[in-house]
C-alpha atoms as a PDB file:
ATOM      1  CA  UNK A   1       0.000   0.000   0.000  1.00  0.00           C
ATOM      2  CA  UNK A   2       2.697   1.994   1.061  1.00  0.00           C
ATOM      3  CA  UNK A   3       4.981   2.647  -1.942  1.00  0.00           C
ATOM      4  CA  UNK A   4       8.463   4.108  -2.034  1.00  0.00           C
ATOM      5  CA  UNK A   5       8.042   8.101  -1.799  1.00  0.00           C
ATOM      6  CA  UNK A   6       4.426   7.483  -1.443  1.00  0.00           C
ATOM      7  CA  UNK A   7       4.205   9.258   2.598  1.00  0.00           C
ATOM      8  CA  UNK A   8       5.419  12.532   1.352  1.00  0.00           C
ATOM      9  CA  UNK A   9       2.696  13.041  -1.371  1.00  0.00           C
ATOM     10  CA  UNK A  10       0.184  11.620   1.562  1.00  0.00           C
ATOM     11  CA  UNK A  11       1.450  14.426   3.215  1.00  0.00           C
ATOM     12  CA  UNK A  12       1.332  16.552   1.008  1.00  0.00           C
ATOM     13  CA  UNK A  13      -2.623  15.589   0.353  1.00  0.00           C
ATOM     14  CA  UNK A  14      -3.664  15.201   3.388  1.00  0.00           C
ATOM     15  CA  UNK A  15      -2.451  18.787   4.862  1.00  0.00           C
ATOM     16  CA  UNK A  16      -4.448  20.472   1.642  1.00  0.00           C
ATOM     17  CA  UNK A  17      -7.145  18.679   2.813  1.00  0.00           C
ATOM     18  CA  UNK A  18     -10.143  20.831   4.691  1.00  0.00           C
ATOM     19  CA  UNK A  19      -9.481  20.219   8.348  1.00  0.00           C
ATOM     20  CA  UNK A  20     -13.024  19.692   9.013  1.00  0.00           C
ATOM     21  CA  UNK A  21     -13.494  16.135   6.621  1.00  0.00           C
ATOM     22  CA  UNK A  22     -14.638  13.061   7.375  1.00  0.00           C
ATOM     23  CA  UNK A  23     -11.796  10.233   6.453  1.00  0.00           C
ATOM     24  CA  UNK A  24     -12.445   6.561   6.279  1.00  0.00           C
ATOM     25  CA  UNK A  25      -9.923   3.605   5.502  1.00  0.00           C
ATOM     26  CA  UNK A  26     -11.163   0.226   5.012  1.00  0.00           C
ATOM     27  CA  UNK A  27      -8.633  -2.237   5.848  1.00  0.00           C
ATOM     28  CA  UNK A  28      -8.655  -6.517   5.811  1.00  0.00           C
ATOM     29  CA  UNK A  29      -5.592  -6.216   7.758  1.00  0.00           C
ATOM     30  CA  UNK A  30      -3.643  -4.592  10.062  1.00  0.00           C
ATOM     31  CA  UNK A  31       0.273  -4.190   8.814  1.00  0.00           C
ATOM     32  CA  UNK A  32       2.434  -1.747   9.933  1.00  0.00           C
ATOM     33  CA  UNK A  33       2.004  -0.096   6.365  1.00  0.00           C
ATOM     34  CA  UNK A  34      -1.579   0.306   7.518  1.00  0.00           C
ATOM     35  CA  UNK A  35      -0.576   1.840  10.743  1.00  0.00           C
ATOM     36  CA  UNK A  36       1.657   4.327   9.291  1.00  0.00           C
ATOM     37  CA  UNK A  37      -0.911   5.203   6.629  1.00  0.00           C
ATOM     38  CA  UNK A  38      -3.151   5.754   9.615  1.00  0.00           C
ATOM     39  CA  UNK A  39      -0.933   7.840  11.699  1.00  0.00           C
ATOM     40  CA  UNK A  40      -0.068  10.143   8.076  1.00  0.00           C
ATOM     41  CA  UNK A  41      -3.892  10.708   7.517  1.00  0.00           C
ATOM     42  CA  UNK A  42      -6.255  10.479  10.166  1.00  0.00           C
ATOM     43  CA  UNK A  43      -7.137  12.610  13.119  1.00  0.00           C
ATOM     44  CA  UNK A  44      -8.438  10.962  16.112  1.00  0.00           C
ATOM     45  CA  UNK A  45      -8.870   6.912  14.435  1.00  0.00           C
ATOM     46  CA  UNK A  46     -12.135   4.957  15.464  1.00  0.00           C
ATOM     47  CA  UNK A  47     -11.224   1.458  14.970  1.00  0.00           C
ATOM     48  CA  UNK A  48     -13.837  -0.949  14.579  1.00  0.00           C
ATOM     49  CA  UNK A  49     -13.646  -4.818  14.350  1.00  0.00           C
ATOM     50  CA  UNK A  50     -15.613  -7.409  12.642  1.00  0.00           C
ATOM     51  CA  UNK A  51     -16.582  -9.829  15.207  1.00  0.00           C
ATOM     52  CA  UNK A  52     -14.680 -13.415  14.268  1.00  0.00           C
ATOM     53  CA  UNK A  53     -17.949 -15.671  15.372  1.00  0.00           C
ATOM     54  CA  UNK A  54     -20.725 -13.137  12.871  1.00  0.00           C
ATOM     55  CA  UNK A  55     -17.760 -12.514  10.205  1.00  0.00           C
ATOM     56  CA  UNK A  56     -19.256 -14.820   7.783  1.00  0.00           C
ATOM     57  CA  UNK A  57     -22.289 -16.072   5.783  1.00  0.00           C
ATOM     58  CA  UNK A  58     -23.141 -20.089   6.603  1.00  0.00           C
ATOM     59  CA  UNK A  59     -22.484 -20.660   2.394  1.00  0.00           C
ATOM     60  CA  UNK A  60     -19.355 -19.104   2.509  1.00  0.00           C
ATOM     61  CA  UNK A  61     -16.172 -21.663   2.979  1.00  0.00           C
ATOM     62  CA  UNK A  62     -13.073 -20.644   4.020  1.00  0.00           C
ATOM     63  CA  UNK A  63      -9.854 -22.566   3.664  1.00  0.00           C
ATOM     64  CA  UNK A  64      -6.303 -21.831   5.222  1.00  0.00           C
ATOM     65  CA  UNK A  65      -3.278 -23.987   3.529  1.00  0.00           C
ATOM     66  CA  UNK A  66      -0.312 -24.017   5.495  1.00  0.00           C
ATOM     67  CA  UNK A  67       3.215 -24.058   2.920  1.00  0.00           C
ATOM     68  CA  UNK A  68       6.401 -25.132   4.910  1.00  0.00           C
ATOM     69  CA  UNK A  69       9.340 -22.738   4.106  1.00  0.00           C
ATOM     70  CA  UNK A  70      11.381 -25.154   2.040  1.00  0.00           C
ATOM     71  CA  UNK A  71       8.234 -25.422  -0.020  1.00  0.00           C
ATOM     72  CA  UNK A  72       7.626 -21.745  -0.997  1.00  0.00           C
ATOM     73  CA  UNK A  73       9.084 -22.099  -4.729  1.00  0.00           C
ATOM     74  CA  UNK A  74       6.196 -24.340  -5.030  1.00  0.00           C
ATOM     75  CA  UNK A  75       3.219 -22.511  -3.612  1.00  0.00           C
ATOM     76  CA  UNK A  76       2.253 -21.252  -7.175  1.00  0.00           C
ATOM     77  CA  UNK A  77       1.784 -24.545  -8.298  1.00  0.00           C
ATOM     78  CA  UNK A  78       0.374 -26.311  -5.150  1.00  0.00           C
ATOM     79  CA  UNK A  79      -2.503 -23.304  -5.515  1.00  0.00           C
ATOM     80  CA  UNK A  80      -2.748 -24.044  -9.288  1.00  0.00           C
ATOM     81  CA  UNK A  81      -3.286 -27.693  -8.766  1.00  0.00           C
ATOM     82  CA  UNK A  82      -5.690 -26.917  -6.211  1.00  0.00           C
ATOM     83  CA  UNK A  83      -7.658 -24.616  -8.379  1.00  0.00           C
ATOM     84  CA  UNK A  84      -8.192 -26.947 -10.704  1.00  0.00           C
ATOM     85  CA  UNK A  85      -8.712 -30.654  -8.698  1.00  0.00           C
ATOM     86  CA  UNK A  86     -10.100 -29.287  -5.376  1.00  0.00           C
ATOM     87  CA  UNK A  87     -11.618 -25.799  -5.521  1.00  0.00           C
ATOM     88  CA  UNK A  88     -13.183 -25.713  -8.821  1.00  0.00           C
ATOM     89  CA  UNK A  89     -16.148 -23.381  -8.707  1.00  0.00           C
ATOM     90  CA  UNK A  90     -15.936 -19.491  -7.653  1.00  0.00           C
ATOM     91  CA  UNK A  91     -12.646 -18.868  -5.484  1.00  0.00           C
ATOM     92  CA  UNK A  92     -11.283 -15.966  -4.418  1.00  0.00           C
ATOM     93  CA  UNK A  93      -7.511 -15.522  -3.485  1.00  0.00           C
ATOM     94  CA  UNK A  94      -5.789 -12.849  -1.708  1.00  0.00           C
ATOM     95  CA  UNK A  95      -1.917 -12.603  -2.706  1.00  0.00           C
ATOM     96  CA  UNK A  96       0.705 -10.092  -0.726  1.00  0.00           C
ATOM     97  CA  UNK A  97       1.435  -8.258  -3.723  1.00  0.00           C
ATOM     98  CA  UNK A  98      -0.007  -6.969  -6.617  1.00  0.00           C
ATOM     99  CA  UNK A  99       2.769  -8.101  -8.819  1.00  0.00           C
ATOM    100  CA  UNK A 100       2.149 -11.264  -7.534  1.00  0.00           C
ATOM    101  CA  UNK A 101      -1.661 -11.575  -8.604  1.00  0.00           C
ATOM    102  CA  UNK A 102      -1.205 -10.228 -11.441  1.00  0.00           C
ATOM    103  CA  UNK A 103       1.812 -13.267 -12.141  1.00  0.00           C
ATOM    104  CA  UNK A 104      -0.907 -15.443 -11.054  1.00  0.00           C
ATOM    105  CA  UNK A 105      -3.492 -14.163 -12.981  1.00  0.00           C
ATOM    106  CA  UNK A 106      -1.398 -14.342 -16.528  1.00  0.00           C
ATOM    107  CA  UNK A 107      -0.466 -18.163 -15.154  1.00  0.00           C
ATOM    108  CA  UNK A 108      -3.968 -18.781 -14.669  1.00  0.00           C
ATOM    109  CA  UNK A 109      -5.267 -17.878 -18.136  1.00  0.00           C
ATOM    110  CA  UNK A 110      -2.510 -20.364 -19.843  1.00  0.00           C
ATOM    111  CA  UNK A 111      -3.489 -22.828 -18.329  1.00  0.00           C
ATOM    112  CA  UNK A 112      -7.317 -22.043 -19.443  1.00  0.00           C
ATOM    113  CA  UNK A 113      -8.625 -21.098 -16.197  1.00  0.00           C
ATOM    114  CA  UNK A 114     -10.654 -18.223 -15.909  1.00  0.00           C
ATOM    115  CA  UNK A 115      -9.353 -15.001 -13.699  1.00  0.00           C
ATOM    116  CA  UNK A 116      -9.968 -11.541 -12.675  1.00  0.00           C
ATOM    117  CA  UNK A 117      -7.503  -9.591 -10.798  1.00  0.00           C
ATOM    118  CA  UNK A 118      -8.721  -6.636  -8.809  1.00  0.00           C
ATOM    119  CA  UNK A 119      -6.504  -4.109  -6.613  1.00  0.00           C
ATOM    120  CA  UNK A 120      -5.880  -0.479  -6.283  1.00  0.00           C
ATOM    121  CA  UNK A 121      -3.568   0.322  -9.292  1.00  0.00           C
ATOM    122  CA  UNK A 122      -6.928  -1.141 -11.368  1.00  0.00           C
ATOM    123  CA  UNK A 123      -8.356   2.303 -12.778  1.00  0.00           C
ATOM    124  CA  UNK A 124     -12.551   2.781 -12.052  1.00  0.00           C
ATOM    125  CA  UNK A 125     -13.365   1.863 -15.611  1.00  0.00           C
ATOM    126  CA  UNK A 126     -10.985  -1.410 -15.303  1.00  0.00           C
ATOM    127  CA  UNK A 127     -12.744  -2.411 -12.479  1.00  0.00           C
ATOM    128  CA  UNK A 128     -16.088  -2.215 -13.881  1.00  0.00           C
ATOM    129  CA  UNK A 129     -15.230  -3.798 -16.979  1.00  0.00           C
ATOM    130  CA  UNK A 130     -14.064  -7.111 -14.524  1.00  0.00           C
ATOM    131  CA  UNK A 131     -17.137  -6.409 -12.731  1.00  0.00           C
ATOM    132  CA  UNK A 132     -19.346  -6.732 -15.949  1.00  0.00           C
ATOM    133  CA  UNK A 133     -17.243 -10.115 -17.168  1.00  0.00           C
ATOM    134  CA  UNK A 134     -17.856 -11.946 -13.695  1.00  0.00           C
ATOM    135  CA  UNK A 135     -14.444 -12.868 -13.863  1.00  0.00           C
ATOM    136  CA  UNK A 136     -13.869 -15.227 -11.968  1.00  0.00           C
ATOM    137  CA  UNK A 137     -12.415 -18.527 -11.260  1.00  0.00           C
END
């Protein structure tokens, strides 16, 4: 989130910004990028949590796969393979980096499975174009 050089033009936005505004940032996680981007933009934070037993709907299914270190180099296969024997219908997939996804999502359409990345370098109209295809996996 927090790109090389990017905290001095957050600086520089956020102090041309109208002192009396209303802020909101929408986070999944809590990194210390996240903390820092707090700290740079907001006055006076309200943090609020979504609580872990109401967090999600009975159809949804959520699955955590543990890689071992000495298996990393293989963790784009291992989720390729599983995309395509296990988890077949709609999945969704969060990555650590955008380059990453966007790896994943080239690697993906090779191999003839359908794939949609979405993140914040995505412009409006790019979103709503994915948003129009279903894309999906």
């Amino acid at each position: 989130m927090l790109e090389d050089g990017f905290r001095d033009e957050l600086t520089e936005i956020t102090e041309s910004l109208p002192k009396s505004r209303q802020t909101m940032l929408f986070s999944a996680t809590m990194t210390d990028d996240v903390n820092t981007l707090i700290r740079l933009s907001l006055t006076k934070p309200v943090r609020l949590f979504v609580d872990p037993k109401n967090s999600t709907v009975n159809s949804l299914m959520q699955e955590f796969i543990r890689v071992r270190p000495e298996k990393e180099v293989l963790r784009p296969a291992m989720l390729l393979e599983l995309c395509r024997s296990t988890f077949t219908r709609r999945v969704i997939i969060f990555f650590r980096s955008k380059a990453f996804a966007h790896r994943m999502r080239i690697i993906f359409g090779l191999l003839n499975l359908k794939a949609g990345e979405l993140h914040g370098s995505l412009s409006q109209e790019q979103v709503r174009s994915l948003i129009r295809r279903g894309a999906h996996r």
